[in-house]
N, C-alpha and C. Protein backbone atom coordinates (compact mmCIF):
# COMPACT_ATOMS: atom_id res chain seq x y z
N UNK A 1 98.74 74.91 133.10
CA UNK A 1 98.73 75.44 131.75
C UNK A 1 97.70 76.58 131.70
N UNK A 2 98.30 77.50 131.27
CA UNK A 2 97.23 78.84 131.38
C UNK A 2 96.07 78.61 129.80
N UNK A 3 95.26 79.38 129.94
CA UNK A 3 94.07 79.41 128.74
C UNK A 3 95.11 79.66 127.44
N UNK A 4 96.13 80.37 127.38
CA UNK A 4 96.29 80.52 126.12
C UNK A 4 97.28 79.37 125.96
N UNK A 5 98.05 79.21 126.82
CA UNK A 5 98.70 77.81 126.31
C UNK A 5 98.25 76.82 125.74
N UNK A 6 96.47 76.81 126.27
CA UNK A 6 95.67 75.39 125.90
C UNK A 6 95.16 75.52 124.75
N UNK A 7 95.09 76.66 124.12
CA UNK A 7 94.27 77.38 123.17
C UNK A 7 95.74 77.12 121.88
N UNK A 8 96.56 77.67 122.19
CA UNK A 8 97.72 77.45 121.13
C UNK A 8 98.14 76.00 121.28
N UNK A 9 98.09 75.16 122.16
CA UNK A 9 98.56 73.68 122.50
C UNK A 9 97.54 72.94 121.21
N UNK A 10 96.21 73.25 121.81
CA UNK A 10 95.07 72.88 120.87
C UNK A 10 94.75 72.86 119.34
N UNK A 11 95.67 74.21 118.76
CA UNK A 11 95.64 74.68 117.66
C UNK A 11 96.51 73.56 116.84
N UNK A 12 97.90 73.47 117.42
CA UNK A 12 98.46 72.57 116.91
C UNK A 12 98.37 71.13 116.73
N UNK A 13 97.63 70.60 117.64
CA UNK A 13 97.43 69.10 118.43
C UNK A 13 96.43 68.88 116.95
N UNK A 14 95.39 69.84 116.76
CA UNK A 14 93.86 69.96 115.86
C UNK A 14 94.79 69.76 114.29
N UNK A 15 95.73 70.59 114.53
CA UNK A 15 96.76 70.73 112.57
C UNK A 15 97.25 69.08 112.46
N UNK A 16 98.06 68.31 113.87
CA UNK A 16 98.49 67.55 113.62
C UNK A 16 97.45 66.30 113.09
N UNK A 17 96.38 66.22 113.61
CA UNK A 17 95.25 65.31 113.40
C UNK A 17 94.89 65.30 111.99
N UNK A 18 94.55 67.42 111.50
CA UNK A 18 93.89 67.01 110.28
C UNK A 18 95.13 66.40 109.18
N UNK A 19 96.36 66.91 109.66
CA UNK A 19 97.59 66.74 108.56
C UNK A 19 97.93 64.89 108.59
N UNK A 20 97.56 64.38 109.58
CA UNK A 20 97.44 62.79 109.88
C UNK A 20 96.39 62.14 108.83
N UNK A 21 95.15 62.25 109.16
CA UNK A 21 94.31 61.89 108.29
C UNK A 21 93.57 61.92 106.96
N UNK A 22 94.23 63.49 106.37
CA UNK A 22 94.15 64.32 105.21
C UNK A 22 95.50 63.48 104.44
N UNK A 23 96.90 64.32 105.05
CA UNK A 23 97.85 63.71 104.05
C UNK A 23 98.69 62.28 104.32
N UNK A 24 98.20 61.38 105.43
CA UNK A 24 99.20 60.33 105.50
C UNK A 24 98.42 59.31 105.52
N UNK A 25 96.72 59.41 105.34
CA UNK A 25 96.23 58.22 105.32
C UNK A 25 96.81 56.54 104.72
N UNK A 26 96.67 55.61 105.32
CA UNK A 26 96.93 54.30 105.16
C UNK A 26 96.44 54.04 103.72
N UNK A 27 95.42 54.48 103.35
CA UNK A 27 94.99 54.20 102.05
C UNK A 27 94.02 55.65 102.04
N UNK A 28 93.70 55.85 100.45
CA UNK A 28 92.84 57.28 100.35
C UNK A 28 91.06 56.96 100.86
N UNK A 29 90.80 56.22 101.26
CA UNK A 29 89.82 55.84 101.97
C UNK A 29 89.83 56.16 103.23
N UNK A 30 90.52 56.26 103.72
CA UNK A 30 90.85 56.44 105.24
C UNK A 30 91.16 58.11 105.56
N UNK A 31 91.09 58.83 104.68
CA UNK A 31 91.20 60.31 104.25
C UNK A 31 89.53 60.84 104.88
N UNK A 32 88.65 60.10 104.55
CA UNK A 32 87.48 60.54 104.41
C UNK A 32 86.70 59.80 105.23
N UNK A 33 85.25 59.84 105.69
CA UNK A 33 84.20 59.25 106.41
C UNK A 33 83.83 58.38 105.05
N UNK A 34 83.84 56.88 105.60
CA UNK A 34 83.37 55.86 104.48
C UNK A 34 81.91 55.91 104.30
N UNK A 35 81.16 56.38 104.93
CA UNK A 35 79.86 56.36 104.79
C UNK A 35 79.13 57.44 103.51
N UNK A 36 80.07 58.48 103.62
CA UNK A 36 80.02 59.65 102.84
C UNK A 36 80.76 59.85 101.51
N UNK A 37 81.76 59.50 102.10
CA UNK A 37 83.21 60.03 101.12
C UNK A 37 83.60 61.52 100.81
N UNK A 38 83.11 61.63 101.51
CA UNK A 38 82.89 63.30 101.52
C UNK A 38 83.96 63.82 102.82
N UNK A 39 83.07 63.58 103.91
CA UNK A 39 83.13 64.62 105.20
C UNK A 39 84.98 64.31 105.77
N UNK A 40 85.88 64.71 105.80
CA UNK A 40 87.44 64.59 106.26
C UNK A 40 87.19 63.83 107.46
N UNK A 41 88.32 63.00 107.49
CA UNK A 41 88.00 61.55 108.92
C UNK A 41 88.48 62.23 109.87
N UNK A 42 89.47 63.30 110.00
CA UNK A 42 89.50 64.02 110.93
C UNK A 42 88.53 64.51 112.20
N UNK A 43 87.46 64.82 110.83
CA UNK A 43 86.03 65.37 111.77
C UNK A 43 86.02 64.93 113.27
N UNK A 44 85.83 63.57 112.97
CA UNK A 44 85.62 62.12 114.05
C UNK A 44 86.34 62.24 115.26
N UNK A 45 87.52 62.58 115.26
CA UNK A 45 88.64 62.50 116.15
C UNK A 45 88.73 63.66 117.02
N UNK A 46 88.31 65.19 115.96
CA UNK A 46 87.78 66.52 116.69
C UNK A 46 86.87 66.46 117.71
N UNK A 47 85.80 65.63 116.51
CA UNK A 47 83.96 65.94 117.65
C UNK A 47 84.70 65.54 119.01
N UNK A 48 85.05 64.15 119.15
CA UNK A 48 85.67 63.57 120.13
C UNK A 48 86.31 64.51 121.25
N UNK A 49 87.53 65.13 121.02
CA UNK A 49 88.49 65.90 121.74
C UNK A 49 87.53 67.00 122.31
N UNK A 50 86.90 67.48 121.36
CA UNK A 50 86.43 68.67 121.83
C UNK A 50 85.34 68.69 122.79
N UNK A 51 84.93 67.45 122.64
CA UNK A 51 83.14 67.08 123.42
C UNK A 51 83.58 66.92 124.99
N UNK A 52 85.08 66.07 124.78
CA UNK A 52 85.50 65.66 125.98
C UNK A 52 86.05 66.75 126.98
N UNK A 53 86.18 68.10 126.36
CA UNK A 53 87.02 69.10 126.84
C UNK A 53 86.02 69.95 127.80
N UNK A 54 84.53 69.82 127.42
CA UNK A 54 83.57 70.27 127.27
C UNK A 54 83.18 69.83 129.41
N UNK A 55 83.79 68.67 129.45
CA UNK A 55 83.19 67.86 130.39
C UNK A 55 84.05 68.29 131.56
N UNK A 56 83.58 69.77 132.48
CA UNK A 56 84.37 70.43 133.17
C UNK A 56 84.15 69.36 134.36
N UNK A 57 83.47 68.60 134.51
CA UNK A 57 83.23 67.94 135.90
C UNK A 57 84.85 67.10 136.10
N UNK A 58 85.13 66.72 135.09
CA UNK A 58 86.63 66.02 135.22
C UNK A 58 87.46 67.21 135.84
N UNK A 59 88.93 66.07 136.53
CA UNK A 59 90.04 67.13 136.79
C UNK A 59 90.60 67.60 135.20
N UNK A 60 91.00 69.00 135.51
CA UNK A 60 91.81 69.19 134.56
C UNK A 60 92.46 68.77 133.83
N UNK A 61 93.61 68.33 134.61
CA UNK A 61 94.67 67.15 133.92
C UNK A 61 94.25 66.24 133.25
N UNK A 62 93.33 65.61 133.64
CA UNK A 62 92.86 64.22 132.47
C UNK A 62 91.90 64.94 131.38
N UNK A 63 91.23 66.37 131.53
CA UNK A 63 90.89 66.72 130.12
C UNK A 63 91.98 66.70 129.24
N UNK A 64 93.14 67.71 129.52
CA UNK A 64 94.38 67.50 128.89
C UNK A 64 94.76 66.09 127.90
N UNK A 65 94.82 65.40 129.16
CA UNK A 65 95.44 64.26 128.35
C UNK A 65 93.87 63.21 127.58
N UNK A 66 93.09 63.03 128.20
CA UNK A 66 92.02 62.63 127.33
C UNK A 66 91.94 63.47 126.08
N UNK A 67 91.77 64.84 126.08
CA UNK A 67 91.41 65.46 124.37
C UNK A 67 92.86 65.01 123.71
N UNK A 68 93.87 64.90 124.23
CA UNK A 68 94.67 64.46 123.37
C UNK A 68 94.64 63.19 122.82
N UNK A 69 94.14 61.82 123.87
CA UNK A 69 94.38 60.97 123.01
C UNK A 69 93.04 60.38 122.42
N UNK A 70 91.67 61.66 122.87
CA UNK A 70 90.72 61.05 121.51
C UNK A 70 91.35 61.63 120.51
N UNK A 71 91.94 63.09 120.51
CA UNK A 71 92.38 63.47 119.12
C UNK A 71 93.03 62.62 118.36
N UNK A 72 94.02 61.88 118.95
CA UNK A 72 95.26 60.96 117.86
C UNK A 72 95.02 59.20 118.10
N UNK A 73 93.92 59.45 118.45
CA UNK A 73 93.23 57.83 118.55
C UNK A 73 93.53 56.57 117.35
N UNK A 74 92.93 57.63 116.36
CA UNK A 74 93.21 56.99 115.34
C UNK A 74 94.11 56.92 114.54
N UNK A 75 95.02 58.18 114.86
CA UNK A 75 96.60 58.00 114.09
C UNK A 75 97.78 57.13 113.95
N UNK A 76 97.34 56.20 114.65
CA UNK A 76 98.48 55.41 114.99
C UNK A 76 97.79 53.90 113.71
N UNK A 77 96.48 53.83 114.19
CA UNK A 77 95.65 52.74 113.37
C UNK A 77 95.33 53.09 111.69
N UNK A 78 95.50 54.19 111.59
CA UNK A 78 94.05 54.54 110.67
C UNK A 78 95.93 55.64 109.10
N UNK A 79 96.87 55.85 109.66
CA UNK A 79 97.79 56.83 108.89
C UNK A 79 98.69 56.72 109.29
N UNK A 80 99.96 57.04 108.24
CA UNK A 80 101.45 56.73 108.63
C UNK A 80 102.18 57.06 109.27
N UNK A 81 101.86 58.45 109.77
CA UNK A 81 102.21 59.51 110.75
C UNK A 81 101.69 59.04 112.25
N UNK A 82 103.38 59.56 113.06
CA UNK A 82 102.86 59.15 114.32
C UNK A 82 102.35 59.89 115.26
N UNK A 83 102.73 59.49 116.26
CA UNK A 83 101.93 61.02 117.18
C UNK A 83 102.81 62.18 117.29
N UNK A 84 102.70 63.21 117.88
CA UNK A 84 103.45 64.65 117.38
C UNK A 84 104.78 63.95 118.56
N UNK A 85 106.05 65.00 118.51
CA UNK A 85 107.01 64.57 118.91
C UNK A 85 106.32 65.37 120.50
N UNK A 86 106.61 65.00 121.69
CA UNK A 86 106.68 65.63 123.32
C UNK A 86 105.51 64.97 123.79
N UNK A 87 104.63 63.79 123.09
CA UNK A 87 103.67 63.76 123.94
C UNK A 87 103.83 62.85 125.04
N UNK A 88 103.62 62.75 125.94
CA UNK A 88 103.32 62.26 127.28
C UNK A 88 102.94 60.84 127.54
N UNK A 89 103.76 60.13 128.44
CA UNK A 89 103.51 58.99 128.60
C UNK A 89 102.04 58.15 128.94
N UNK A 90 101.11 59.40 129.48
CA UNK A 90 100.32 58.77 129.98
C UNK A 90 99.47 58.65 128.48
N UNK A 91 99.32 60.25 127.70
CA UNK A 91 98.83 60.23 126.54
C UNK A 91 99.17 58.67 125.80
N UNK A 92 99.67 58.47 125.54
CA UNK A 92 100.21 57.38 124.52
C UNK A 92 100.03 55.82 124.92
N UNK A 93 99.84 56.38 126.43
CA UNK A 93 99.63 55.27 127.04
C UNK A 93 97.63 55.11 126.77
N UNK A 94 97.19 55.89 126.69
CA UNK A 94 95.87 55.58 126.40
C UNK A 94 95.25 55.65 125.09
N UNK A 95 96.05 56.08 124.43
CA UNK A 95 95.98 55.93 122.89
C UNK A 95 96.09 54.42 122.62
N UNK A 96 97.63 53.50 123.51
CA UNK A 96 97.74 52.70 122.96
C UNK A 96 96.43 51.73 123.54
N UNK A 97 95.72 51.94 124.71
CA UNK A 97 94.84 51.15 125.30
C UNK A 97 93.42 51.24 124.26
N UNK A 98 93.05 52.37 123.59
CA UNK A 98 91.91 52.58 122.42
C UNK A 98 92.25 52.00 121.36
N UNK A 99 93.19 51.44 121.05
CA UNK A 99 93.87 50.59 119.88
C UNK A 99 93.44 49.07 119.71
N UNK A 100 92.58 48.64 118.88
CA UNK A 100 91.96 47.21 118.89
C UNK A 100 92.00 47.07 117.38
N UNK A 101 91.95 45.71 117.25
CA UNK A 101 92.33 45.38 115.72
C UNK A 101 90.93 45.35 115.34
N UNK A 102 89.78 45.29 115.81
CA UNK A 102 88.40 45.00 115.28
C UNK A 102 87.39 45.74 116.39
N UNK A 103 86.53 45.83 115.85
CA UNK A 103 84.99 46.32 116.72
C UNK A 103 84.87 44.93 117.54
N UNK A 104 84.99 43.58 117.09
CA UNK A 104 84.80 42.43 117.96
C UNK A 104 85.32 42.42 119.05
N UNK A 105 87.24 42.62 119.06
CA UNK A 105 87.88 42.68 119.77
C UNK A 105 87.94 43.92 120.62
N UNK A 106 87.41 45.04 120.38
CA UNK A 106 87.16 45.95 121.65
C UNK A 106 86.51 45.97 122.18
N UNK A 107 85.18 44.99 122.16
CA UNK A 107 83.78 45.05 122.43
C UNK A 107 84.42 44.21 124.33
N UNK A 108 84.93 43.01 123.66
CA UNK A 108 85.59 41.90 124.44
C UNK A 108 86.64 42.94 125.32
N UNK A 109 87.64 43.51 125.04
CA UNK A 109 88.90 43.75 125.47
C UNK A 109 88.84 44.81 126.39
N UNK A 110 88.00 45.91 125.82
CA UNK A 110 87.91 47.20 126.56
C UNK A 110 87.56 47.34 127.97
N UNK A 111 87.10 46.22 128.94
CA UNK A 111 86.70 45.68 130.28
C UNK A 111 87.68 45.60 130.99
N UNK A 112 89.21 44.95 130.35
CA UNK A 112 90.38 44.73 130.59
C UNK A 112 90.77 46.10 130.33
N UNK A 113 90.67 47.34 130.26
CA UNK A 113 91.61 48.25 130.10
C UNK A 113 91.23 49.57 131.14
N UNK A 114 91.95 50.55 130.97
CA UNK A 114 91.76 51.27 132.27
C UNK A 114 90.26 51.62 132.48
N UNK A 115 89.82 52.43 133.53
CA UNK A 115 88.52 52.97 133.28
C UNK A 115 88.82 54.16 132.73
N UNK A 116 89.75 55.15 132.70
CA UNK A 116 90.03 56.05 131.54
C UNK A 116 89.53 56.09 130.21
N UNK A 117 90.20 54.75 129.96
CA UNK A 117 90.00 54.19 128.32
C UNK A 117 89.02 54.16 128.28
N UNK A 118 88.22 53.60 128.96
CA UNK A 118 86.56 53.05 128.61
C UNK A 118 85.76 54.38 128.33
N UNK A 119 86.35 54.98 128.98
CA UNK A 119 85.24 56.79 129.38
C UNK A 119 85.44 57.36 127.58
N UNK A 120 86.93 57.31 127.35
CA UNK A 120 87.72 57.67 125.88
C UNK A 120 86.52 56.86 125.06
N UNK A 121 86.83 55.52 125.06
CA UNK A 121 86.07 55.13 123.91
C UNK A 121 84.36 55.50 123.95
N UNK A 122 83.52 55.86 124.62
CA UNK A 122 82.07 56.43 124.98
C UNK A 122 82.02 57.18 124.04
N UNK A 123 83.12 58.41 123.90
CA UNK A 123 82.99 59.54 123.23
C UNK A 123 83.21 59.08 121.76
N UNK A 124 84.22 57.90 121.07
CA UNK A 124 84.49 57.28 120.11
C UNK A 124 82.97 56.94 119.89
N UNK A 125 82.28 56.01 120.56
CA UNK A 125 81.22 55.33 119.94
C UNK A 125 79.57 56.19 120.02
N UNK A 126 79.98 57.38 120.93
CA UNK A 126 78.36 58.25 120.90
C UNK A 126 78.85 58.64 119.70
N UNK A 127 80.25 59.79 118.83
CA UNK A 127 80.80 59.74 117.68
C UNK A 127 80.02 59.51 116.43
N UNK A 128 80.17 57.65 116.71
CA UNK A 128 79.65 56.62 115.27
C UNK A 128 78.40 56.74 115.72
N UNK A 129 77.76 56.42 116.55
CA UNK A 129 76.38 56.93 116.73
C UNK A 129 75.58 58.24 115.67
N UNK A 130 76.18 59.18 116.33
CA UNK A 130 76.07 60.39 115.81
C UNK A 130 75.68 60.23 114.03
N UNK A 131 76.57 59.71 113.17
CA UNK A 131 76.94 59.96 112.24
C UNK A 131 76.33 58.07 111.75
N UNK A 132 75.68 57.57 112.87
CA UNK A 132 75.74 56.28 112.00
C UNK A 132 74.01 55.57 111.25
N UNK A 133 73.37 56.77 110.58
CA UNK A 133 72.43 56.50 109.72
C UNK A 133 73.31 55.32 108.29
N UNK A 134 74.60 55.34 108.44
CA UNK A 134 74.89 54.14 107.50
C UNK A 134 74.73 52.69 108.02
N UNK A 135 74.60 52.92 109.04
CA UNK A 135 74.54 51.45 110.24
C UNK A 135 73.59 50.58 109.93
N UNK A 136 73.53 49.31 109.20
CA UNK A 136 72.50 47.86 109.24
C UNK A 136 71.55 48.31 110.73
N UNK A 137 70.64 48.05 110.73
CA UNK A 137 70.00 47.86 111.75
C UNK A 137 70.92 46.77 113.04
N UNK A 138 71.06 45.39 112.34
CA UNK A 138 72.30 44.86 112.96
C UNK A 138 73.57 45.11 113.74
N UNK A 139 73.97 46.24 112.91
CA UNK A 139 74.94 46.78 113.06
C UNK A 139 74.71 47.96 114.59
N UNK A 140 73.53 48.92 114.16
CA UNK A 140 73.34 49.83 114.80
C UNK A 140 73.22 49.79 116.52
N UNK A 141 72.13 48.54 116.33
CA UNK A 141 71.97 47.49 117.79
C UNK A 141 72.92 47.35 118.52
N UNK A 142 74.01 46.53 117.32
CA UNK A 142 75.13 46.46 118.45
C UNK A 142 76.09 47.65 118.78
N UNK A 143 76.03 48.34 118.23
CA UNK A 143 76.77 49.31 118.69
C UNK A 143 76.29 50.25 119.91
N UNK A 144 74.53 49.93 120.12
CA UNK A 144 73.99 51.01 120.70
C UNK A 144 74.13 50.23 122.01
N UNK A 145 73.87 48.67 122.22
CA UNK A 145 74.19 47.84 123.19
C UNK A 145 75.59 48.04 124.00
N UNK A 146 76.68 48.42 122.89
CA UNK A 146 78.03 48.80 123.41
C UNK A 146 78.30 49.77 124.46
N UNK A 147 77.74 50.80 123.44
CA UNK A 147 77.72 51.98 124.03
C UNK A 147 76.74 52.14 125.44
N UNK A 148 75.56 51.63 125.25
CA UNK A 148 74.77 51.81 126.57
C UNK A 148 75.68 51.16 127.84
N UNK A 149 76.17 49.82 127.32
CA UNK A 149 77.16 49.17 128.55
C UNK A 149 78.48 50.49 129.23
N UNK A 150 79.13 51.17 128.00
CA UNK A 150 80.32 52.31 128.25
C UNK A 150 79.46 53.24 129.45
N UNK A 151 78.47 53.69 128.65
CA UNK A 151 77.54 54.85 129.61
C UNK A 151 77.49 54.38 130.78
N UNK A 152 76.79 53.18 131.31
CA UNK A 152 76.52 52.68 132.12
C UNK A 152 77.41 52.54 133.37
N UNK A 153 78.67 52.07 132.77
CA UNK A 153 80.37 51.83 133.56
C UNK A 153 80.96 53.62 133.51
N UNK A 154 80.51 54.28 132.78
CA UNK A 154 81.33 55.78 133.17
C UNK A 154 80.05 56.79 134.05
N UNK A 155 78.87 55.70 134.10
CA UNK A 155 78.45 56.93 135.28
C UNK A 155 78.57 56.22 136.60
N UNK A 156 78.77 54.99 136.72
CA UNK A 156 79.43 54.59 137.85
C UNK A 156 80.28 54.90 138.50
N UNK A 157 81.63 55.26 137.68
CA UNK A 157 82.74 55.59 137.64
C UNK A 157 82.67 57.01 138.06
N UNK A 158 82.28 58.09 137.35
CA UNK A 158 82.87 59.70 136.58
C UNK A 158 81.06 60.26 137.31
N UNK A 159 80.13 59.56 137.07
CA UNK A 159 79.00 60.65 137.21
C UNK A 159 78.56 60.37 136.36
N UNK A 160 77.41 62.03 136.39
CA UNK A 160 76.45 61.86 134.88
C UNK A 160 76.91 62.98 134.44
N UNK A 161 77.96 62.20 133.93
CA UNK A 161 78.95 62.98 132.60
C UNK A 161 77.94 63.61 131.37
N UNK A 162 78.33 64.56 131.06
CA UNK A 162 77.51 65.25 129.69
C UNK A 162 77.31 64.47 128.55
N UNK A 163 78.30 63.42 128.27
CA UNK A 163 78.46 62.55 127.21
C UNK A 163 77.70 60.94 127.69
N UNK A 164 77.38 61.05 128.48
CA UNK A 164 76.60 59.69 129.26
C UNK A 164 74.87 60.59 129.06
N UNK A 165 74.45 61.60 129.27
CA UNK A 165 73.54 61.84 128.66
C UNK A 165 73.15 61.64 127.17
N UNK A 166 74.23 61.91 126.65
CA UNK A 166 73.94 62.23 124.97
C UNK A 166 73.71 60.80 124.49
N UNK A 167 74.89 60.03 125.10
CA UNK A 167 74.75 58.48 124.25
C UNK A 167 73.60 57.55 125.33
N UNK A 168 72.98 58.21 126.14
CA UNK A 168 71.21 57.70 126.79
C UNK A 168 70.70 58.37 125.25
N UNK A 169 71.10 59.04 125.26
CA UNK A 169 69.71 59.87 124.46
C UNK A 169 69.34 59.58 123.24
N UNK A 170 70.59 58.76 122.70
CA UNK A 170 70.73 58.56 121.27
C UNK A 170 70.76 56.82 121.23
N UNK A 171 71.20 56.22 122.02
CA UNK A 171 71.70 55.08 122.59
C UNK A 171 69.70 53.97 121.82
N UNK A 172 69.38 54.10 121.68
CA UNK A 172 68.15 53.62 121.00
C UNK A 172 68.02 52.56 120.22
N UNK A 173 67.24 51.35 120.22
CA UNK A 173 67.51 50.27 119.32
C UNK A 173 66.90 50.56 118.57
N UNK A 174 66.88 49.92 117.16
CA UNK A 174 65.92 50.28 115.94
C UNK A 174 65.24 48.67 116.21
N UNK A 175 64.15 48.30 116.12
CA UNK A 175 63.41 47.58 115.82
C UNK A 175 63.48 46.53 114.57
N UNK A 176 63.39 45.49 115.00
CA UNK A 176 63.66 44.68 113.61
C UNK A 176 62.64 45.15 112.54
N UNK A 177 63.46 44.81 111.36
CA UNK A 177 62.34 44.98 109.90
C UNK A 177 62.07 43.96 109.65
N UNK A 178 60.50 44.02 109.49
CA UNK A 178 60.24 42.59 108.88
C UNK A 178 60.24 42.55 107.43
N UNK A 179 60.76 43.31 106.98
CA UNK A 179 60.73 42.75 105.34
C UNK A 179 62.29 42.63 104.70
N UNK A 180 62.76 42.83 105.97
CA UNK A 180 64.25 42.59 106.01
C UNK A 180 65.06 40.87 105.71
């Protein structure tokens, strides 16, 4: 695929996401970042694609198909609209592997799924990281515990991926409150 193919491929892949989460949300909650109500849930699914695209150390081909299926990660879970019509078996195939009915159940499940997937979801949970000053302390822990385990299994795997830095860097427990 030449630069401009990826560049016009991209343009559209980016329309189909925001037109997923803008106009077909599951409920009008799901339109928006719940923490905010503000920021378009789209955002989430971009940072994702784009962070991952970023990560030239991968082969080509799996940037391809990785930015595609952080982009539509959540389209299948989260809005009524499905994925665009031509996408690729493998795409869909790892979309359907990022697909968990709960944070419990991916925490558990995601071990069982490719190491692809696992690398996919890193970028999902450095993501909520990013953006997760709404996070219980409780909450935050475990997620940062998650994520340090993802980091941990994708630099085994992949290296010291750009995104295995970021979620070290951020990856931080908060300290219990005692007046909590």
């Amino acid at each position: 695929m030449s630069p401009e193919e990826l560049a016009s491929n991209l343009a559209r892949n980016i329309a189909h996401t925001i037109r997923a989460h803008s106009n077909f949300p599951l409920s009008p909650k799901d339109a928006v970042r719940f923490h905010d109500d503000l920021t378009p849930y789209a955002v989430h699914p971009i940072w994702c694609a784009m962070t991952f695209l970023t990560e030239t150390a991968l082969p080509a081909d799996f940037r391809i198909a990785g930015y595609q299926a952080l982009l539509w990660h959540d389209v299948l879970e989260d809005t009524t609209l499905l994925l665009p019509d031509g996408v690729s078996r493998e795409v869909q195939a790892l979309v359907q592997e990022m697909t968990f009915e709960s944070f419990a159940e991916e925490q558990e499940e995601i071990w069982r799924r490719s190491e692809n997937a696992q690398l996919l979801k890193l970028y999902d949970k450095v993501s909520n990281l990013l953006d997760g000053a709404w996070m219980s302390d409780s909450k935050w822990n475990s997620y940062v515990a998650y994520t340090n385990r993802l980091a941990s299994s994708a630099s085994e795997r992949f290296g010291e991926l750009n995104i295995v830095r970021i979620a070290r860097a951020i990856s931080i427990p908060r300290p219990p409150n005692p007046a909590a």
